[in-house]
N, C-alpha and C. Protein backbone atom coordinates (compact mmCIF):
# COMPACT_ATOMS: atom_id res chain seq x y z
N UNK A 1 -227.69 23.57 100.12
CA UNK A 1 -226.39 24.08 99.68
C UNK A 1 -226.62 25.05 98.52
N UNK A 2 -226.01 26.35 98.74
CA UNK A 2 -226.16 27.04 97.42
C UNK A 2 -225.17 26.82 96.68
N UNK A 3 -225.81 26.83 95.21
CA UNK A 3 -225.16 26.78 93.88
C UNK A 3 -223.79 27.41 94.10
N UNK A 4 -223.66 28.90 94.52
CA UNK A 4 -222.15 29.14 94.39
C UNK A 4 -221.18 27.84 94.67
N UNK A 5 -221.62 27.50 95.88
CA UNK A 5 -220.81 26.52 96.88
C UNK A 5 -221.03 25.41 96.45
N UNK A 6 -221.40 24.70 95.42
CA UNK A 6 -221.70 23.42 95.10
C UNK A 6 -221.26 23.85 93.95
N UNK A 7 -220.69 24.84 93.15
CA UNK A 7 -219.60 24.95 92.31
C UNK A 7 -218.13 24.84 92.87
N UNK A 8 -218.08 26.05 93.77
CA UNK A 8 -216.75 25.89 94.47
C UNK A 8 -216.40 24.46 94.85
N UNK A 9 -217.36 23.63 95.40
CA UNK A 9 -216.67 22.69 96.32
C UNK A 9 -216.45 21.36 94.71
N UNK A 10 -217.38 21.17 93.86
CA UNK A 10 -216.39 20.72 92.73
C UNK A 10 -215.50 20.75 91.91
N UNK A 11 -215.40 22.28 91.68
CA UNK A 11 -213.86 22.55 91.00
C UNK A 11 -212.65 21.80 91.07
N UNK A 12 -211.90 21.98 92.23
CA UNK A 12 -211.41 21.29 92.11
C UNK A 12 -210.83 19.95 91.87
N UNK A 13 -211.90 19.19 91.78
CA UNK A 13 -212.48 17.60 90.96
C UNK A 13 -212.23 17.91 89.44
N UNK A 14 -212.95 18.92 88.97
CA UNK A 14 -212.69 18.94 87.90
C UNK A 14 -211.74 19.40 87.21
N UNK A 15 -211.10 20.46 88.06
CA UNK A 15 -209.86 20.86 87.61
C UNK A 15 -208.55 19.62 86.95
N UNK A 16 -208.61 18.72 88.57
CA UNK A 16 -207.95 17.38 88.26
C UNK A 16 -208.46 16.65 87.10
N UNK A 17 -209.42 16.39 86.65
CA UNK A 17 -210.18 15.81 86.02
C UNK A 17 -209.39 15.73 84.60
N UNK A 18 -209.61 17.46 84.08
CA UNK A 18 -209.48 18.49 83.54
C UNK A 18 -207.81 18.06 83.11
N UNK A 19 -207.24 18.20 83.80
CA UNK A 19 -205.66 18.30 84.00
C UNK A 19 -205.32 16.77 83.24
N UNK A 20 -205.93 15.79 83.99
CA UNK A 20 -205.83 14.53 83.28
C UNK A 20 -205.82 14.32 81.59
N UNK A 21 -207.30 14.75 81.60
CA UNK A 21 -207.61 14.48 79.92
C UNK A 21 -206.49 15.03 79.57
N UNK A 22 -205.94 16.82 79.47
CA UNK A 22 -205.07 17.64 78.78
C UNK A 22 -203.87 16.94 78.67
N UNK A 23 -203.46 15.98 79.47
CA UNK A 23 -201.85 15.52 79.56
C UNK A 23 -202.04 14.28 78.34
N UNK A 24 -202.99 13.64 78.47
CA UNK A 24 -203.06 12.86 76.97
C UNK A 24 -204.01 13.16 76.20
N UNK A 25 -203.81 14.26 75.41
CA UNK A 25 -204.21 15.23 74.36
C UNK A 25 -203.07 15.79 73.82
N UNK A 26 -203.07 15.67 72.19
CA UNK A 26 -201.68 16.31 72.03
C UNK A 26 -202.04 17.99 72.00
N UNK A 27 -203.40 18.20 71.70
CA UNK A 27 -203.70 19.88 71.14
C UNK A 27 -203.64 20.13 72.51
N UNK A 28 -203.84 19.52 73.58
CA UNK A 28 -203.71 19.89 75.30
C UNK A 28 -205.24 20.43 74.88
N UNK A 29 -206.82 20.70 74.42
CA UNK A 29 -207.47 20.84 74.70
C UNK A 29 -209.01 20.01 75.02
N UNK A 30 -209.54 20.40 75.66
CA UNK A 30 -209.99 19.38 76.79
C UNK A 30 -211.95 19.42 76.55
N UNK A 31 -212.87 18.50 76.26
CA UNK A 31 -214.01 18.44 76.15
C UNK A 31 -214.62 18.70 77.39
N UNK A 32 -215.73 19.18 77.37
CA UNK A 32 -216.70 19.29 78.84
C UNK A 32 -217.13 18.23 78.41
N UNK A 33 -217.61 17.67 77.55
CA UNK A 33 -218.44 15.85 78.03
C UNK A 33 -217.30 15.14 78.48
N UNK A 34 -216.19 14.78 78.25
CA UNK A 34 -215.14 13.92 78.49
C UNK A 34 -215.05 14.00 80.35
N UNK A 35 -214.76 15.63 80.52
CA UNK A 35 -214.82 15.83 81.83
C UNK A 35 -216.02 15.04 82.50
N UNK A 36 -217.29 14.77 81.66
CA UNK A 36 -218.63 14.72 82.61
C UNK A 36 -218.63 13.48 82.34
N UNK A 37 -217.79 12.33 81.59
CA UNK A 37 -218.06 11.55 81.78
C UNK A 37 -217.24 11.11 83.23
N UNK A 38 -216.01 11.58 83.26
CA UNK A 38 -215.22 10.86 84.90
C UNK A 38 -215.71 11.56 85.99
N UNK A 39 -216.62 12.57 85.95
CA UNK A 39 -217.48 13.25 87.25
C UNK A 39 -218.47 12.19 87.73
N UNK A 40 -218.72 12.26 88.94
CA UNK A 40 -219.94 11.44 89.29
C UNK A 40 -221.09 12.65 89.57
N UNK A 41 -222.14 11.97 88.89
CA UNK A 41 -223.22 13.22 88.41
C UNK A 41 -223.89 13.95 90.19
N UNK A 42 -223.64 12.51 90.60
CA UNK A 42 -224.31 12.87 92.06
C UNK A 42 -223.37 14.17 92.84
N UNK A 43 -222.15 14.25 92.23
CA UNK A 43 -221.67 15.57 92.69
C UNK A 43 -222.38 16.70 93.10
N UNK A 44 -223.16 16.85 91.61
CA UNK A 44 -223.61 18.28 91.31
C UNK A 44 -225.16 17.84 91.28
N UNK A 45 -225.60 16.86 92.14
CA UNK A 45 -226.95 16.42 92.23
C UNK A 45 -228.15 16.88 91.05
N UNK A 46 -227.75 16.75 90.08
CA UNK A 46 -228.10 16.91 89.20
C UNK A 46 -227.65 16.19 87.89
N UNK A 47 -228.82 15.66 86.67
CA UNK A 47 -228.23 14.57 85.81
C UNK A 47 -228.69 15.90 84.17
N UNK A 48 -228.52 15.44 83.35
CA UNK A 48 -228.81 15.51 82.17
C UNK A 48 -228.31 15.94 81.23
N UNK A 49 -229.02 17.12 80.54
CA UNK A 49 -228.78 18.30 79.96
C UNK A 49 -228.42 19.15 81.32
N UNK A 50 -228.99 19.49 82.36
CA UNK A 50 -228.82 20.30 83.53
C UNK A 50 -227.41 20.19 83.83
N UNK A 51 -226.76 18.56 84.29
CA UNK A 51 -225.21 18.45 84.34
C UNK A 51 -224.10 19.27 83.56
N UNK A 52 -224.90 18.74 82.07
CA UNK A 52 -224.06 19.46 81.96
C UNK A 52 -223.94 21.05 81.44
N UNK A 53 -225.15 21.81 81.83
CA UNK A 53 -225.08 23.22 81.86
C UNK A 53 -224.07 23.56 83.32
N UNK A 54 -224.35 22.40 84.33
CA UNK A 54 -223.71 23.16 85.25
C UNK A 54 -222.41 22.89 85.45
N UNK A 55 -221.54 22.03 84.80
CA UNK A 55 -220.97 21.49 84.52
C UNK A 55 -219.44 23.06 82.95
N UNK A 56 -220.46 23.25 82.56
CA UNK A 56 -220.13 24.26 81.87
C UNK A 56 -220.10 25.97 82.57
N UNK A 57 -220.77 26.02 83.99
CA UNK A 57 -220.42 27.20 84.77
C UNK A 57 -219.35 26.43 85.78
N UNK A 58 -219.09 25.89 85.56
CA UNK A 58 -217.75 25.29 86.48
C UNK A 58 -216.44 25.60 85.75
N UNK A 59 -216.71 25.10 84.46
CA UNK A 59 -215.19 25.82 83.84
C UNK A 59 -215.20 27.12 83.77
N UNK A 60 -216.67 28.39 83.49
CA UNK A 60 -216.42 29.47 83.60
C UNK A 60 -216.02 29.71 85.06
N UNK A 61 -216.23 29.28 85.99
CA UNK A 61 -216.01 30.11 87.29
C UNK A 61 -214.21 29.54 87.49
N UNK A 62 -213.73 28.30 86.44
CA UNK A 62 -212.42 28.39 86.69
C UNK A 62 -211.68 29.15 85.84
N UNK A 63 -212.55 29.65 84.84
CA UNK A 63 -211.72 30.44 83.80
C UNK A 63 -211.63 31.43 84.57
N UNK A 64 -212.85 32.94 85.42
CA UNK A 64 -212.81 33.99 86.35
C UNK A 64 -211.51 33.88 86.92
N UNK A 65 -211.03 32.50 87.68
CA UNK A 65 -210.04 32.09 88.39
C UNK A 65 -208.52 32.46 88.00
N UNK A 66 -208.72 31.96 86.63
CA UNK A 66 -207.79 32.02 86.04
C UNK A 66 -206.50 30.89 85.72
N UNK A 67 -207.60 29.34 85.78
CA UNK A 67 -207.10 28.18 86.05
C UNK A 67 -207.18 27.69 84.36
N UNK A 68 -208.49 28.39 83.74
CA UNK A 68 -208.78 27.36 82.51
C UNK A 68 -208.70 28.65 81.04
N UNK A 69 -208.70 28.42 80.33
CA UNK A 69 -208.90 29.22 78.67
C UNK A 69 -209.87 28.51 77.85
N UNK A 70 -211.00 29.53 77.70
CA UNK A 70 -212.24 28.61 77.00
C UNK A 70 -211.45 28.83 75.34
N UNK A 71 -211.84 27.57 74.97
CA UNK A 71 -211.75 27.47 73.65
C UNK A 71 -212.53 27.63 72.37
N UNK A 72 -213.99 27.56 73.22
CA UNK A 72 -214.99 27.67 72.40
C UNK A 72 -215.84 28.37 73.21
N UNK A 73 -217.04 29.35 72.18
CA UNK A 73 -217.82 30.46 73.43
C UNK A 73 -218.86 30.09 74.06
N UNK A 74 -218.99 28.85 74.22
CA UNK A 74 -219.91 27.99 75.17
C UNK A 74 -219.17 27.58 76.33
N UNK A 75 -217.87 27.28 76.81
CA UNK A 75 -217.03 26.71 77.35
C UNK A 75 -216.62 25.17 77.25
N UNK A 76 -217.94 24.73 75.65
CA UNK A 76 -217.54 23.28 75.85
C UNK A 76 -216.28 22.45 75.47
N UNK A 77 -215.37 23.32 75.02
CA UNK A 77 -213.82 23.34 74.85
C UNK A 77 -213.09 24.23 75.37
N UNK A 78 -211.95 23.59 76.24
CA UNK A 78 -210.95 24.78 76.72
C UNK A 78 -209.32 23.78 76.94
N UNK A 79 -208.74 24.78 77.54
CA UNK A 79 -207.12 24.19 77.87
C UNK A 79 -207.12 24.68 79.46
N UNK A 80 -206.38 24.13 79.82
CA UNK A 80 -205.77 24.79 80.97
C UNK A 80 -204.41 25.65 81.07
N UNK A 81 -204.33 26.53 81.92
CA UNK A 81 -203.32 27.66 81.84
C UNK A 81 -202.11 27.08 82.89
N UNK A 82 -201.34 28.15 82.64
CA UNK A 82 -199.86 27.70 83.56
C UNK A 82 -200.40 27.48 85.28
N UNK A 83 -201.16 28.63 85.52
CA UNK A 83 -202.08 28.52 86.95
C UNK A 83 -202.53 27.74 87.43
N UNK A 84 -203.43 27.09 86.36
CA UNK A 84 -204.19 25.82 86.46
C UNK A 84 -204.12 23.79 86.75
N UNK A 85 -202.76 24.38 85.75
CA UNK A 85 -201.53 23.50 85.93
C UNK A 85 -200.74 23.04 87.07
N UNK A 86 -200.39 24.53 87.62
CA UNK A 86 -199.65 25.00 89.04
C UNK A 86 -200.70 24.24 89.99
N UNK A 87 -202.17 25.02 90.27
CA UNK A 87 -202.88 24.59 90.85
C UNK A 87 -202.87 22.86 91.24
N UNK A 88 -203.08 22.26 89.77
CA UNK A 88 -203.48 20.88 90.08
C UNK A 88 -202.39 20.01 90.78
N UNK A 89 -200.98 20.85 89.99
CA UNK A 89 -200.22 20.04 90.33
C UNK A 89 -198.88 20.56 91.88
N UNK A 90 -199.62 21.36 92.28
CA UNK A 90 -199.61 21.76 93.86
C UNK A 90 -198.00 22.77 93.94
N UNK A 91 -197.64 23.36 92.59
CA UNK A 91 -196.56 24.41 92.75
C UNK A 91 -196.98 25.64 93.14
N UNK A 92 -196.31 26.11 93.75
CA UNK A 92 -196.51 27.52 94.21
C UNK A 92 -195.71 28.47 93.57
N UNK A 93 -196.49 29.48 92.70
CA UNK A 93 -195.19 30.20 92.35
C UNK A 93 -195.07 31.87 93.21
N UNK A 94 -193.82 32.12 92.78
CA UNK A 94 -193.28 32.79 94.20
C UNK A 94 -193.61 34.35 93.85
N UNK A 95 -194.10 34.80 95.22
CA UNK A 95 -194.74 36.21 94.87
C UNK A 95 -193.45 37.08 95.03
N UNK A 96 -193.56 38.18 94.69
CA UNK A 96 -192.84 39.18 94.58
C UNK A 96 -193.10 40.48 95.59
N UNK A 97 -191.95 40.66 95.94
CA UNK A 97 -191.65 41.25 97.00
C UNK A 97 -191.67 40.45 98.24
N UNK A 98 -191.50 41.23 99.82
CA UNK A 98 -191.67 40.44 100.95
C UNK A 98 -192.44 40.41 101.70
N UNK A 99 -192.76 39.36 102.36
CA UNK A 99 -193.75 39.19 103.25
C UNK A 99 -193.14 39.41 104.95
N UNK A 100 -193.96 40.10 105.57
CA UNK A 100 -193.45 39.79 107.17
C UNK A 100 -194.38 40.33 108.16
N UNK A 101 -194.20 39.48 109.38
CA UNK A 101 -195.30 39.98 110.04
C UNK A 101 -195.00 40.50 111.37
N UNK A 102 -195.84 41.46 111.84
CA UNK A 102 -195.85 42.47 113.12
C UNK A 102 -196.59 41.91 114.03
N UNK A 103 -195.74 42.63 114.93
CA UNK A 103 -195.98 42.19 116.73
C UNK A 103 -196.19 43.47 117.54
N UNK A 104 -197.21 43.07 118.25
CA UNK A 104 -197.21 44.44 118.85
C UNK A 104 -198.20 45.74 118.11
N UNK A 105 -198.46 46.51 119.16
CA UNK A 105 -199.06 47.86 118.56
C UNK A 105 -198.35 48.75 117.76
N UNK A 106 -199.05 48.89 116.39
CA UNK A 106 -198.43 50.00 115.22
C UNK A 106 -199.37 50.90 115.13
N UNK A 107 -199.90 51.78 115.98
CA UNK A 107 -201.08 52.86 115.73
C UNK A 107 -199.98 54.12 115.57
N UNK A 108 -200.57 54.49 114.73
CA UNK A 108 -199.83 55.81 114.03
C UNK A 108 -198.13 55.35 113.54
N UNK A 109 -197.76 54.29 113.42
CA UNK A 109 -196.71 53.76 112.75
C UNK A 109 -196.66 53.97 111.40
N UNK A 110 -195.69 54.04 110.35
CA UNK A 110 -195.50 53.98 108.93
C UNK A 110 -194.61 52.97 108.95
N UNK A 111 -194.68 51.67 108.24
CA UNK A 111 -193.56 50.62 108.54
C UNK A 111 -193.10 50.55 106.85
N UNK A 112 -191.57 50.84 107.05
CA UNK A 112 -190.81 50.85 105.30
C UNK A 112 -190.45 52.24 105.56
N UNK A 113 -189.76 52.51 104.85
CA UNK A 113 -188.72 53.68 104.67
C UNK A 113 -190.05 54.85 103.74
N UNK A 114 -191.34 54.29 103.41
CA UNK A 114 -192.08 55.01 102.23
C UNK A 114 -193.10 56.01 102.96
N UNK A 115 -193.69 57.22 102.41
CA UNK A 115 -194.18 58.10 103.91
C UNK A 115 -195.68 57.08 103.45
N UNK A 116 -195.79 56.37 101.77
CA UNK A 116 -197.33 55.66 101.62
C UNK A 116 -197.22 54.34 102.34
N UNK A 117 -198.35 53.76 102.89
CA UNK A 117 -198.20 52.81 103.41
C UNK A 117 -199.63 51.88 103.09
N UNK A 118 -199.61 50.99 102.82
CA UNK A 118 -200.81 49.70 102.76
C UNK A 118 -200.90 48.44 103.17
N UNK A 119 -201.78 47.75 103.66
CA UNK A 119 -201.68 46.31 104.29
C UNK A 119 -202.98 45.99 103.70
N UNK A 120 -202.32 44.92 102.97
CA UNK A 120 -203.45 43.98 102.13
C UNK A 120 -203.58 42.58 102.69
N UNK A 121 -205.14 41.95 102.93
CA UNK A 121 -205.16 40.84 103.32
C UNK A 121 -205.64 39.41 101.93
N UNK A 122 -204.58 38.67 101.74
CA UNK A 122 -204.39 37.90 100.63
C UNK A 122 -204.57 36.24 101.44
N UNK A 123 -205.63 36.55 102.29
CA UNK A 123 -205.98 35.35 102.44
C UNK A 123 -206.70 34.26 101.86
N UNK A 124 -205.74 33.07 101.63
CA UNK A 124 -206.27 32.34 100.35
C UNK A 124 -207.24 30.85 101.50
N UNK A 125 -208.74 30.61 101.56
CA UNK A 125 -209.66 29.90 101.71
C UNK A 125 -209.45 28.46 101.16
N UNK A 126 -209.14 28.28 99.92
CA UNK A 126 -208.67 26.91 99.00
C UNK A 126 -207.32 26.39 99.73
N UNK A 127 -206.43 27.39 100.18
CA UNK A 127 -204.80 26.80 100.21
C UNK A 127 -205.39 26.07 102.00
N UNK A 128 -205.97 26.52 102.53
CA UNK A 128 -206.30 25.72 103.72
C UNK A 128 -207.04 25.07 103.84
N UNK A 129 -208.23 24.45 102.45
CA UNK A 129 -208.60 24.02 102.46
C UNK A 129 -208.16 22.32 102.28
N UNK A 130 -207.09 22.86 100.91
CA UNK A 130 -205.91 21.88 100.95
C UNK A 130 -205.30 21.39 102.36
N UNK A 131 -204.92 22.04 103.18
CA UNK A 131 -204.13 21.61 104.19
C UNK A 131 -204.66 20.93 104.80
N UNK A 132 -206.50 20.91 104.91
CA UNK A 132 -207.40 20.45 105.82
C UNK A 132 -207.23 18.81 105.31
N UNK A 133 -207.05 18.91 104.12
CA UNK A 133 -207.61 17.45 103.27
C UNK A 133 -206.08 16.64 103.08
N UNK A 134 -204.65 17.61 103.42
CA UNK A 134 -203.48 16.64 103.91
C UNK A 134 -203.05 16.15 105.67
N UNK A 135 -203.63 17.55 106.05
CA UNK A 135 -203.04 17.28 107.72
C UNK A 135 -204.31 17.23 108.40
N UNK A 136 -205.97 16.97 108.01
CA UNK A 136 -206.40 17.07 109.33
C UNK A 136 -206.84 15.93 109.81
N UNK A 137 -206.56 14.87 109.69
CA UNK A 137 -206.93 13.54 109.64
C UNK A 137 -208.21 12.88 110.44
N UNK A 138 -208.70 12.85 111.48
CA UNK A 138 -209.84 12.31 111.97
C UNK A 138 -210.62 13.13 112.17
N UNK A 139 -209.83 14.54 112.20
CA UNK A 139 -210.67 15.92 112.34
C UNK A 139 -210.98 17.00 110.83
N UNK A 140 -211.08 16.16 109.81
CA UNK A 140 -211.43 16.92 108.70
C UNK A 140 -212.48 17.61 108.49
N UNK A 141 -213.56 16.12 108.71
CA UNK A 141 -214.81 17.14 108.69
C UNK A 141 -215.04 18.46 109.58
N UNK A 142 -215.07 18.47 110.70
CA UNK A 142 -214.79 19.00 111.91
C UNK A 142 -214.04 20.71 111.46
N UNK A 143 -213.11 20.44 111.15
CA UNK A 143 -212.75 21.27 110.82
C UNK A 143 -212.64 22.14 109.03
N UNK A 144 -213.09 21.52 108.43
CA UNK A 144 -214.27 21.97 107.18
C UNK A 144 -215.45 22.91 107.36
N UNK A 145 -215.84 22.29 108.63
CA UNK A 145 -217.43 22.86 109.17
C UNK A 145 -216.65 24.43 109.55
N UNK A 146 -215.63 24.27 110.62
CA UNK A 146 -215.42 25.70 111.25
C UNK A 146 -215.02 26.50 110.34
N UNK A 147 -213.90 25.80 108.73
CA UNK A 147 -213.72 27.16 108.18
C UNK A 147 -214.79 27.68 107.26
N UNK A 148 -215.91 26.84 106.75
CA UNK A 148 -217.08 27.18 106.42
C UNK A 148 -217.65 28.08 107.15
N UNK A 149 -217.87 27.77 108.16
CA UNK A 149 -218.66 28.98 109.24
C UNK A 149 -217.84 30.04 109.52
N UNK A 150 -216.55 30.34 109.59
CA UNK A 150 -215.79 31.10 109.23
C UNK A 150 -215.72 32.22 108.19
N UNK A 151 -216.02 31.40 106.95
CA UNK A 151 -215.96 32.19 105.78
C UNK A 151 -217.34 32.58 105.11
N UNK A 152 -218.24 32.18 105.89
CA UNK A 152 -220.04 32.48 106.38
C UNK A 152 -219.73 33.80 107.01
N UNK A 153 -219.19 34.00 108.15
CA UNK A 153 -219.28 34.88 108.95
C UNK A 153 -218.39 36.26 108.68
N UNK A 154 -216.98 35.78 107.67
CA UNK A 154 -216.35 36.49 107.30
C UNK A 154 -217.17 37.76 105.71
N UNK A 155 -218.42 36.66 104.83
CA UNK A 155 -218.55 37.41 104.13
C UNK A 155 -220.02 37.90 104.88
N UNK A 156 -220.67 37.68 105.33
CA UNK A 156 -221.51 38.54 105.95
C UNK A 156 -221.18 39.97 106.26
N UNK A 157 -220.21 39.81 106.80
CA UNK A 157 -219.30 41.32 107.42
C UNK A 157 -219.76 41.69 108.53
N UNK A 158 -220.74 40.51 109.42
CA UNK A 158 -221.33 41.21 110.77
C UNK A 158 -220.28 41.06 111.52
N UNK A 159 -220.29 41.59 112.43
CA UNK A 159 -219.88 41.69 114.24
C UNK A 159 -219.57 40.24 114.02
N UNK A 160 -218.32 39.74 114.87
CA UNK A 160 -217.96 38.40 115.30
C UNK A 160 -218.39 38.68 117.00
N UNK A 161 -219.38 37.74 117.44
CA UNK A 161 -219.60 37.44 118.51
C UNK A 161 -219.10 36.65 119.52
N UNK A 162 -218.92 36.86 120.43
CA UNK A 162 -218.11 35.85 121.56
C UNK A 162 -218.79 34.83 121.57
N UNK A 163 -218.06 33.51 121.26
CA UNK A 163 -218.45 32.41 121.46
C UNK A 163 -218.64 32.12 120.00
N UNK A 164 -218.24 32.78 118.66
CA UNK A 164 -219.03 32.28 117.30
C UNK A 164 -218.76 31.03 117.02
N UNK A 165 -216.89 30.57 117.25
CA UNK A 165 -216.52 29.56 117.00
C UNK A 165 -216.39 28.49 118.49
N UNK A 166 -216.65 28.63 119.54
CA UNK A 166 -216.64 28.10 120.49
C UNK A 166 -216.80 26.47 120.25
N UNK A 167 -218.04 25.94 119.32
CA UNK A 167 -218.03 25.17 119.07
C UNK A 167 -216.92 23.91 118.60
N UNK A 168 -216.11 24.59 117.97
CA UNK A 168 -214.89 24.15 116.93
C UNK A 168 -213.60 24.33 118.14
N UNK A 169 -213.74 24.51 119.18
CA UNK A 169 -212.28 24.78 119.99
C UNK A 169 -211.58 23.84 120.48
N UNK A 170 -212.01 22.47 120.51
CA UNK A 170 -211.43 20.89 120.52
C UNK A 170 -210.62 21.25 119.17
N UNK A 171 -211.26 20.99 118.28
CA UNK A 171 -210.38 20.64 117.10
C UNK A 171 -209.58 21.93 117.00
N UNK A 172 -209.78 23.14 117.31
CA UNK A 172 -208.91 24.34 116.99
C UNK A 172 -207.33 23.99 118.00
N UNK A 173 -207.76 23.65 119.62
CA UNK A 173 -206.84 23.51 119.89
C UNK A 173 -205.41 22.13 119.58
N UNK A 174 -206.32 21.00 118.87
CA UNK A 174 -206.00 19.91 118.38
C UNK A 174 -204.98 20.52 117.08
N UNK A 175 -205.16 21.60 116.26
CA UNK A 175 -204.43 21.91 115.33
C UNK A 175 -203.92 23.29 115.24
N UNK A 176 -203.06 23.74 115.81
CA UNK A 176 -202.73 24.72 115.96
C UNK A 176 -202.55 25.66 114.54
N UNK A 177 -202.26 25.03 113.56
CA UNK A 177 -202.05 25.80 112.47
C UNK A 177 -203.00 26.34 111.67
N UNK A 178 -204.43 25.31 111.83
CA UNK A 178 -205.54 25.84 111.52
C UNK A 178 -205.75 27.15 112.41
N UNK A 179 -205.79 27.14 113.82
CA UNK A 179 -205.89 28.32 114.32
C UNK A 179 -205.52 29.46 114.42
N UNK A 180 -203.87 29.34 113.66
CA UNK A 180 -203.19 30.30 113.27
C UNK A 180 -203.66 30.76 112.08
N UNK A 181 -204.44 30.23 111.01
CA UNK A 181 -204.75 31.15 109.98
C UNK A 181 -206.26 31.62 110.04
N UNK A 182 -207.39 31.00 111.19
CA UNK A 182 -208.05 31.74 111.52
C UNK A 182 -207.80 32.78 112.23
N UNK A 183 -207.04 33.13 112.98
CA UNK A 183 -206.41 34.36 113.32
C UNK A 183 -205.96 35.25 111.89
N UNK A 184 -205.09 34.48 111.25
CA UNK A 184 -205.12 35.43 110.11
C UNK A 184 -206.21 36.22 109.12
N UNK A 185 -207.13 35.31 109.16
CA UNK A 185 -208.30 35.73 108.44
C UNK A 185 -209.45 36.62 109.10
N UNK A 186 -209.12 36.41 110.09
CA UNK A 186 -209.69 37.73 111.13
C UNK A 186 -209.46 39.14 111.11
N UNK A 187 -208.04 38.86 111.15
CA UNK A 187 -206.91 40.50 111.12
C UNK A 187 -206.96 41.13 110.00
N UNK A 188 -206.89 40.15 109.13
CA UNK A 188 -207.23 40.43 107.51
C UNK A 188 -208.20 40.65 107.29
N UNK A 189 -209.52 40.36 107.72
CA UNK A 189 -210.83 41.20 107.72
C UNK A 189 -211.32 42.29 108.61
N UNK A 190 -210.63 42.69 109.58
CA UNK A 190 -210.54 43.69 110.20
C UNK A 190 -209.67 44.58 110.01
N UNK A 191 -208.34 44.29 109.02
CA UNK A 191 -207.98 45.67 108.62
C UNK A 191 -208.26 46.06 107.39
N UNK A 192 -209.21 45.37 106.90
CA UNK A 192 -209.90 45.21 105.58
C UNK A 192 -211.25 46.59 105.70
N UNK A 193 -211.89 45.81 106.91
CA UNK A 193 -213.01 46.94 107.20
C UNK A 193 -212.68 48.00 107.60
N UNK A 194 -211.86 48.18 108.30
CA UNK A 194 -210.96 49.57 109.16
C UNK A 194 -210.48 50.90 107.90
N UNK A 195 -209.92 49.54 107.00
CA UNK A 195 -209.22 50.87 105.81
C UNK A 195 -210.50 51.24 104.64
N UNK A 196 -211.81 50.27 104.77
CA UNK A 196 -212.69 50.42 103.52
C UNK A 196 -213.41 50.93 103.38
């Protein structure tokens, strides 16, 4: 497992973690040992001094995020932000402007009254990851694996080959909604490459 991904996949542990201490704290700011003591070290397969260096690129990669505010320039003090907050505690706040989606062929189309036109793909990896860990029930792992290999294949930027996900098509057809946002994350990386 690489390090990126053995950060990513604890964050959110610690975020909660994180979120906990801050709510009984009156300064709301939050120790990295405190955090490392309710982590289980075997997380980050690693014990020591090492824990907790890595342990301390975990709050930076949630600060990048924009979940945490270091308090001190080591990161071994910080708070959490309104985001972070949002995050743990599963609000969504509401984007601006509208969302809607097209059917059908738009080649040489301008859609909006504007002669500029753009389509951005804001596909969020974590928010379905969430969904995996409320709705996918006997098929979690299962379907963990496909959006992993998914988002393997998505940052590579190669050619999607027939048959990439073939493997995963029990559980794809078992959950339709997962399959609907691998579709999304497809389109969204193909009009990603198209316009870049």
């Amino acid at each position: 497992m690489s390090e990126a991904k053995e950060i990513r996949d604890i964050a959110p542990q610690f975020l909660r973690i994180a979120h906990e201490i801050a709510m009984n704290e009156s300064s709301e700011i939050v120790r990295l040992d405190l955090v490392a003591e309710q982590l289980q070290p075997n997380d980050l397969k690693t014990t020591g001094s090492d824990y907790v260096d890595k342990l301390a690129t975990v709050s930076q990669y949630l600060g990048r995020r924009g979940f945490l505010r270091r308090q001190t320039t080591d990161w071994y003090m910080f708070s959490l932000t309104r985001e972070g907050i949002d995050e743990v505690e599963g609000n969504k706040p509401q984007e601006a402007g509208s969302t809607f989606n097209i059917y059908g062929p738009v080649h040489g189309s301008v859609i909006g009254t504007h002669n500029k036109t753009e389509l951005t793909n804001h596909f969020d990896f974590r928010s379905i990851e969430q969904r995996i860990e409320r709705e996918g029930g006997e098929d979690k792992e299962e379907l963990k694996r496909a959006l992993a290999q998914l988002e393997r294949l998505l940052e590579r930027g190669e050619y999607l080959d027939r048959g990439a996900l073939a493997q995963f098509s029990g559980v794809m057809e078992r959950h339709s909604w997962f399959t609907g946002a691998v579709t999304q994350a497809l389109i969204g990386f193909a009009t990603q490459a198209m316009g870049g």
